[in-house]
Protein backbone atom coordinates (compact mmCIF):
# COMPACT_ATOMS: atom_id res chain seq x y z
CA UNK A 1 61.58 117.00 142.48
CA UNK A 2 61.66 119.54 145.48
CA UNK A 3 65.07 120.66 146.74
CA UNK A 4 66.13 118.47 150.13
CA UNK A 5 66.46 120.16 153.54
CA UNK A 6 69.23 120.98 154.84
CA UNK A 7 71.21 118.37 156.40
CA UNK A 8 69.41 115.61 154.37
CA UNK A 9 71.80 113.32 152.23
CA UNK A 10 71.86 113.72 148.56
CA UNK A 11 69.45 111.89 146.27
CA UNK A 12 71.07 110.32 142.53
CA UNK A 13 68.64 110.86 140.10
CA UNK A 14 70.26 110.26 136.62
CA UNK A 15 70.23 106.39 135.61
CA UNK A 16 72.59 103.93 137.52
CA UNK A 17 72.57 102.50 133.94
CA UNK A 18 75.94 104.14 133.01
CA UNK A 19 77.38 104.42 129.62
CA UNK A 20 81.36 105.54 130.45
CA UNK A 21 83.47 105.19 133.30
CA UNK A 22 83.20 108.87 133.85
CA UNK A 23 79.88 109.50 133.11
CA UNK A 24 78.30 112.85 133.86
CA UNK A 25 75.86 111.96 137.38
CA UNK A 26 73.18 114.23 138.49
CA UNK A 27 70.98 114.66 141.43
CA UNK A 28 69.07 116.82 144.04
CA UNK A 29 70.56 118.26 147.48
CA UNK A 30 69.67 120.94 150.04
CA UNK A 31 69.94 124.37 147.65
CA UNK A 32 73.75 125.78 147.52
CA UNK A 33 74.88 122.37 149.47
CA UNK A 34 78.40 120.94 148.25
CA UNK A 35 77.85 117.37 147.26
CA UNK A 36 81.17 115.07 147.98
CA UNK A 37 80.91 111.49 145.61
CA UNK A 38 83.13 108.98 146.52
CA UNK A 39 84.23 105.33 145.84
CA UNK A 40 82.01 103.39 148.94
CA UNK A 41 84.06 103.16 151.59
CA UNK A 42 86.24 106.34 150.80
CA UNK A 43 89.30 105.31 149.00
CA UNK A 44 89.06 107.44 146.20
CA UNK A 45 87.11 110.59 145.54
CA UNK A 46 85.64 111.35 142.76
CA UNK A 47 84.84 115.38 143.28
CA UNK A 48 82.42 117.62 144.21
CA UNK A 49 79.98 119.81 142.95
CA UNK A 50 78.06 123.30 144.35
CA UNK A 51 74.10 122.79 143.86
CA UNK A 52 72.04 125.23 142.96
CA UNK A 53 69.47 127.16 144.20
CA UNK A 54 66.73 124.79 143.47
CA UNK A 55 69.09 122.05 144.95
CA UNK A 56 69.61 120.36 141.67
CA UNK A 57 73.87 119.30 140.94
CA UNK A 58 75.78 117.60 138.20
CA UNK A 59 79.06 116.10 138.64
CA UNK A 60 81.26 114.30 136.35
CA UNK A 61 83.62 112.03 138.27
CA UNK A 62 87.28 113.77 138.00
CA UNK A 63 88.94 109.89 137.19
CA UNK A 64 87.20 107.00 135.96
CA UNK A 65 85.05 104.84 138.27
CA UNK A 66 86.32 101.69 139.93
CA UNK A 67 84.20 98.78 138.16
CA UNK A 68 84.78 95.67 139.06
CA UNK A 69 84.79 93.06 136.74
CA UNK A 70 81.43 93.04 135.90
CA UNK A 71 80.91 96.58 135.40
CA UNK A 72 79.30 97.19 139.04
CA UNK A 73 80.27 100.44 141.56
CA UNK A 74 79.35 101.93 144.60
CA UNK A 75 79.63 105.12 145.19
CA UNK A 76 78.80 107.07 148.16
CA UNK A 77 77.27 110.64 148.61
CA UNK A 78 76.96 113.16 151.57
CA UNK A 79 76.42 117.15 151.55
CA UNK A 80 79.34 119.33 153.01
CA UNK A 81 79.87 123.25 153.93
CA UNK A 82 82.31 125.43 152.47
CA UNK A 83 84.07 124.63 155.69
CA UNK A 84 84.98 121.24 154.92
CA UNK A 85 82.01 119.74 157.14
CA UNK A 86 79.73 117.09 156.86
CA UNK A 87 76.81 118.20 157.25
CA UNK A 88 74.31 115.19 156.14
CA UNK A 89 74.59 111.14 156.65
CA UNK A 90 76.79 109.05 154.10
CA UNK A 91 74.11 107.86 151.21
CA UNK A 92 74.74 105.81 148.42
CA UNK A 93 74.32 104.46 145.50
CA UNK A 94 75.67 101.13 142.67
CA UNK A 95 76.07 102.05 138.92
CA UNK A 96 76.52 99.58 136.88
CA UNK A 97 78.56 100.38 133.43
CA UNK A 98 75.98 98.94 130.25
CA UNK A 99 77.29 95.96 127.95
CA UNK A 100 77.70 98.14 125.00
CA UNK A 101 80.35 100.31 127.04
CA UNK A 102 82.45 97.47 127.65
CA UNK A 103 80.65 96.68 130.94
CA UNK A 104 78.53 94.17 132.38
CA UNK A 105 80.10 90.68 131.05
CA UNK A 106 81.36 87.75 133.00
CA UNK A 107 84.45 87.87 132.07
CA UNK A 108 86.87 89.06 134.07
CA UNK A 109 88.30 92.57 132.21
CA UNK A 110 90.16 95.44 132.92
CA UNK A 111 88.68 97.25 135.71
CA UNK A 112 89.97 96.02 138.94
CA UNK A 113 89.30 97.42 141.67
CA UNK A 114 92.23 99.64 143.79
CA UNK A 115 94.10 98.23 147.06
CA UNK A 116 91.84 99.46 149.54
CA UNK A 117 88.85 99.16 148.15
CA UNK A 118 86.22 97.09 150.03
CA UNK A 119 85.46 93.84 148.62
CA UNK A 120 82.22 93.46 146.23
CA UNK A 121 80.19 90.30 145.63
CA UNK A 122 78.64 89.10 142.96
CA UNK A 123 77.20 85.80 143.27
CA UNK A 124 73.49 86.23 144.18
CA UNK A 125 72.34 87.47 147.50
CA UNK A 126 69.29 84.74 146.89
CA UNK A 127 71.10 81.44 148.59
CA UNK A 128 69.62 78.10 148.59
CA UNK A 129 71.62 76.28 151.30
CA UNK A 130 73.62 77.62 154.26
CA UNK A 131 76.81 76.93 153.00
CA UNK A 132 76.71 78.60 149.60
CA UNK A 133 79.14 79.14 147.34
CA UNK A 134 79.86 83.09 147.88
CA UNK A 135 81.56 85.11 144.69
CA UNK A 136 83.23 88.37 144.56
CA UNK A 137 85.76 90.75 143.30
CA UNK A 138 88.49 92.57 145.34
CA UNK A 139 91.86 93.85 144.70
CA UNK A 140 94.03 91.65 142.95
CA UNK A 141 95.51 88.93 145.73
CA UNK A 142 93.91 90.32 148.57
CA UNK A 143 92.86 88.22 150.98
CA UNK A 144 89.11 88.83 151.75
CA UNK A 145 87.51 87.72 154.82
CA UNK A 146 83.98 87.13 155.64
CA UNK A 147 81.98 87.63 158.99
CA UNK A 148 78.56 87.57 160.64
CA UNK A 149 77.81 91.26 160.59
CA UNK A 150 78.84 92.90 164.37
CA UNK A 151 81.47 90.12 163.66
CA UNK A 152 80.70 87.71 166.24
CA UNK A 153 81.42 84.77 163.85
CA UNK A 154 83.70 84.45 161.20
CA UNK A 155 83.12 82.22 157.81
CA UNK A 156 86.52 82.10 157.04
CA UNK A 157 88.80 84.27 154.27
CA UNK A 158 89.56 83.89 150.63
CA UNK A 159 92.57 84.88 148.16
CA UNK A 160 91.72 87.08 145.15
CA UNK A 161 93.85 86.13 141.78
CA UNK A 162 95.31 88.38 139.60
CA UNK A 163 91.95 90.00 137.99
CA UNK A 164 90.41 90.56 141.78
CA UNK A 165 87.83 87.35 141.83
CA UNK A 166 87.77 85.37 144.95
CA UNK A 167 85.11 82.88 146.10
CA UNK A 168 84.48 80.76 149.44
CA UNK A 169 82.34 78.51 151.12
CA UNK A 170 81.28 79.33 154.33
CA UNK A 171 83.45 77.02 157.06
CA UNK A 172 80.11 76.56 159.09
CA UNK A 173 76.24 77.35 158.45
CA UNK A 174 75.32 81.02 158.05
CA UNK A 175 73.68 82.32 160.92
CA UNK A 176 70.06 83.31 159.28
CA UNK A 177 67.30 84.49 161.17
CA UNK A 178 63.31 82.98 161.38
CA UNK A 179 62.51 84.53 157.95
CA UNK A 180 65.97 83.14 155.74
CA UNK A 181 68.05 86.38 156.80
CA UNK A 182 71.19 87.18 157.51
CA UNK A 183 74.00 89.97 157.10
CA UNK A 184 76.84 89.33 156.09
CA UNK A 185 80.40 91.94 156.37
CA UNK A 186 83.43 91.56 154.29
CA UNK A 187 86.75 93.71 154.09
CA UNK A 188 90.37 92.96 152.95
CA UNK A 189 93.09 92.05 154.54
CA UNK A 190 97.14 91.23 153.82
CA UNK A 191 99.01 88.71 154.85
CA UNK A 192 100.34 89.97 158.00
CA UNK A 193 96.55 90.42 159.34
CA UNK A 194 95.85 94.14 159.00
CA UNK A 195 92.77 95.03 157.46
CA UNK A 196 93.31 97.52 154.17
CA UNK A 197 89.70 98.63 153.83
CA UNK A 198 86.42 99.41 155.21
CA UNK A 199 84.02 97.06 155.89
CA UNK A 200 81.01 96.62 153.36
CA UNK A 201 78.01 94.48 153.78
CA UNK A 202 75.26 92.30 152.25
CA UNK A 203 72.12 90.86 152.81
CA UNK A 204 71.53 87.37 151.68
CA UNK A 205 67.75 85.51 152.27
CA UNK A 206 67.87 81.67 152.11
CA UNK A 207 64.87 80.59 149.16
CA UNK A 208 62.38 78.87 150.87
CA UNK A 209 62.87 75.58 149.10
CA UNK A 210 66.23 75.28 151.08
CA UNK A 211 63.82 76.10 154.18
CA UNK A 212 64.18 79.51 154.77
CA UNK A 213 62.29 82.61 154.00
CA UNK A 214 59.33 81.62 156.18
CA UNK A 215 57.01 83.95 157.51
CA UNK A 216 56.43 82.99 160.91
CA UNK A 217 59.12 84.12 163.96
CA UNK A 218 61.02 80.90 165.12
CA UNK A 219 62.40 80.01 168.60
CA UNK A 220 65.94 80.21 167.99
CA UNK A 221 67.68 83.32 169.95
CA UNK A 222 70.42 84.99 169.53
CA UNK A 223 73.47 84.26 170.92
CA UNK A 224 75.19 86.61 173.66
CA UNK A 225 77.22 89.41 171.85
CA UNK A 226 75.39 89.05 168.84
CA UNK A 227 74.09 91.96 166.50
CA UNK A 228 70.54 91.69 166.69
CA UNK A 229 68.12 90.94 163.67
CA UNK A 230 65.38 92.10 162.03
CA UNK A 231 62.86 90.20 161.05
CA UNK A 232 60.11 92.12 160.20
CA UNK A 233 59.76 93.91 156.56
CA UNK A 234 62.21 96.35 155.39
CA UNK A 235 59.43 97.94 153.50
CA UNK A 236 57.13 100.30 155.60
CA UNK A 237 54.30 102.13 155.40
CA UNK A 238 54.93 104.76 157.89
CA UNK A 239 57.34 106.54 159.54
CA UNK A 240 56.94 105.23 162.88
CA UNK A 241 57.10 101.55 162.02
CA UNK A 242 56.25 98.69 163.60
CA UNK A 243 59.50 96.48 164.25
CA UNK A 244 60.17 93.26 165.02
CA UNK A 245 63.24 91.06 165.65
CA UNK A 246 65.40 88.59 167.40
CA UNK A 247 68.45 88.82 170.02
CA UNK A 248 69.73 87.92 173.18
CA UNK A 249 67.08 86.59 175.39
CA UNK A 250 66.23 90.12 177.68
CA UNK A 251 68.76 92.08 176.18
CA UNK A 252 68.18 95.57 175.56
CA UNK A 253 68.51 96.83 171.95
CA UNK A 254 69.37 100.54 171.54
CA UNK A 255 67.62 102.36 167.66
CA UNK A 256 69.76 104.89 165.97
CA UNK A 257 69.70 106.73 162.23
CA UNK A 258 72.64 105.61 160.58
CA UNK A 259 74.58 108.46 161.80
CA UNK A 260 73.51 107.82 165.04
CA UNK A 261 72.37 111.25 165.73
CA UNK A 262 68.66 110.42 166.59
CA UNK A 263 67.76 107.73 169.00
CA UNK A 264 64.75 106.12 168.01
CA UNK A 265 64.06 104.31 170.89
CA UNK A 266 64.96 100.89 173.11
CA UNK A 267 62.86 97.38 172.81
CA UNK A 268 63.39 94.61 175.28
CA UNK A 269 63.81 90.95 174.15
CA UNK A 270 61.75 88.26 175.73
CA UNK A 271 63.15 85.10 176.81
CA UNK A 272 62.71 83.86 173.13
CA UNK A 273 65.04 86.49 171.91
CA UNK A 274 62.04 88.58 170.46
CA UNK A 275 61.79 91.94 170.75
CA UNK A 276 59.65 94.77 168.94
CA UNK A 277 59.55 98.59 168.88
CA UNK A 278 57.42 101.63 167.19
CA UNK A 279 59.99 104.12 166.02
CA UNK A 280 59.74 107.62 167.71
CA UNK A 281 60.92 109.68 166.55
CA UNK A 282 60.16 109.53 162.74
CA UNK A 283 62.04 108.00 160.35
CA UNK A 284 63.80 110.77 158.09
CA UNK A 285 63.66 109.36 154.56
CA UNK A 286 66.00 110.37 151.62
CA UNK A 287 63.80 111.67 147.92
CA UNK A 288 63.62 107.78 146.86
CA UNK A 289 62.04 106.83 150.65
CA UNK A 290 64.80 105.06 152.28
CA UNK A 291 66.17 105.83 155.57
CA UNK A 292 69.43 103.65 157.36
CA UNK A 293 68.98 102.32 160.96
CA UNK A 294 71.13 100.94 163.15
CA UNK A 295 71.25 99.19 166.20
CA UNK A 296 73.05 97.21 168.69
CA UNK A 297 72.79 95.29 172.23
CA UNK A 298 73.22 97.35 175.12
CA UNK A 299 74.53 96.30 178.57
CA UNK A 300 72.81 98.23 182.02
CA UNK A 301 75.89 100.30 182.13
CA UNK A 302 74.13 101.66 178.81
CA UNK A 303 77.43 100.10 176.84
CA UNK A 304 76.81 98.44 173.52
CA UNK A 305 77.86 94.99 173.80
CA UNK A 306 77.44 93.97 170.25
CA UNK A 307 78.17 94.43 166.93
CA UNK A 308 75.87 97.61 165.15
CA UNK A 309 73.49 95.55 163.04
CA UNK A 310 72.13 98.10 159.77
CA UNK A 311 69.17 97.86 157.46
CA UNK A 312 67.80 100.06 155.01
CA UNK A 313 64.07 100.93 155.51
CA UNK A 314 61.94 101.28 152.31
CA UNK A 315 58.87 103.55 153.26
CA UNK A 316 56.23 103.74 150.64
């Protein structure tokens, strides 16, 4: 694999099959770039390491990684200067510690994740009604709420026990889009109401035997102050997609890169709540194809108005 570009974030490519909690992880960057690997969402940092001059790096995590119970971490990557500066967009990346390491089981073990430490789930991101039962590990007690992503609804909060699992039913139906969609975002809190980590997020489809996962674009808008949808593919063949989605009825929805230092354009919704855009300029794909994009609602006083909605775009 070619070295990366300057400025482009750093691409994992030893297995996310792991066999240690501090195994040794290897990967490509821009040549000489100092890759930064952390726990996702920042609470602990697990070291960095100087590439090369071909861009290829090797790092071996300087404490063990934060499984949860079921062996599964996130970790998060980004190239910095000598300076201490970022110098690419946060990419990442979930390992997932093999059975014969001591990882992978469903019982609850011994690595919990820290206070701090955004919440993980585990139950399935496949749902087949939309109230389902929604499974996760957290820090031990902490009290782990669950919104619409952008936040504009909230599903209610749950307590972790003493090995970090925590479950809950949504308190009303999951907002999904036409096709089964919807984003969730989940973070923990303590008992006084102060959030103690950084939000993380999932994508759950409804099956289509529950009636979701269609293919056609419904009716049903967004509602004002919503985060905007996508419900076109995530996978793409170019880089100057096609897009399609839902929002506010003649909103006007503002594209970013997940840094948000390229605007990719603006769409405007139709009385429906539709909208669609062709990306310009090009999508900037990491060595495995993806590339992050966010966007939001914007008011005519170009203020967003909305919760950032993001989605990972698979170009093949």
């Amino acid at each position: 694999m070619p070295s990366l570009p300057s400025g482009s974030a750093p691409a994992l490519t030893s297995s996310t099959t792991i066999n240690s909690r501090q195994p040794l992880l290897q990967g490509m960057a821009a040549p000489y770039a100092i890759v930064h690997v952390f726990l996702a969402g920042g609470s602990v940092n697990y070291g960095s390491a100087r590439a090369d001059q071909f861009g290829n790096w090797s790092l071996t995590p300087n404490q063990p990684l934060a499984t949860d119970a079921y062996g599964k971490v996130s970790i998060a990557l980004a190239e910095f200067d000598t300076a201490g500066q970022q110098r690419s967009p946060w990419t990442g990346a979930n390992l997932i510690l093999s059975t014969s390491a001591g990882g992978g089981g469903t019982t609850p073990g011994g690595a919990i994740l820290p206070p701090g430490s955004p919440p993980v789930l585990t139950s399935s991101t496949t749902i087949n009604s939309r109230q389902p039962l929604l499974q996760g590990v957290a820090a031990p007690y902490a009290i782990v709420q669950v919104l619409l992503a952008g936040g504009s609804v909230n599903y209610g909060s749950a307590r972790a026990d003493q090995f970090g699992n925590w479950s809950l039913t949504p308190n009303q139906p999951l907002a999904t889009d036409a096709y089964g969609n919807v984003s969730i975002a989940l973070a923990e809190f303590n008992t006084a109401g102060q959030q103690l980590s950084p939000w993380t997020g999932a994508n759950l489809i409804l099956s289509t035997g529950a009636g979701g996962g269609g293919t056609t674009p419904g009716n049903t808008p967004r509602p004002a102050g919503s985060a905007p949808v996508l419900t076109s593919s995530t996978t793409v063949s170019a880089s100057h997609p096609f897009l399609q989605g839902l929002a506010t009825p003649y909103s006007t929805i503002w594209f970013y890169n997940a840094s948000g230092s390229i605007f990719h354009g603006q769409a405007q919704a139709n009385a429906s709540g539709n909208w669609s855009l062709i990306l310009h300029p090009p999508l900037q794909p990491d060595a495995q194809g993806n590339a992050l994009i966010q966007f939001a609602e914007y008011s005519t006083a170009n203020q967003p108005v909305s919760g950032w909605a993001t989605y990972t775009l698979k170009v093949v």
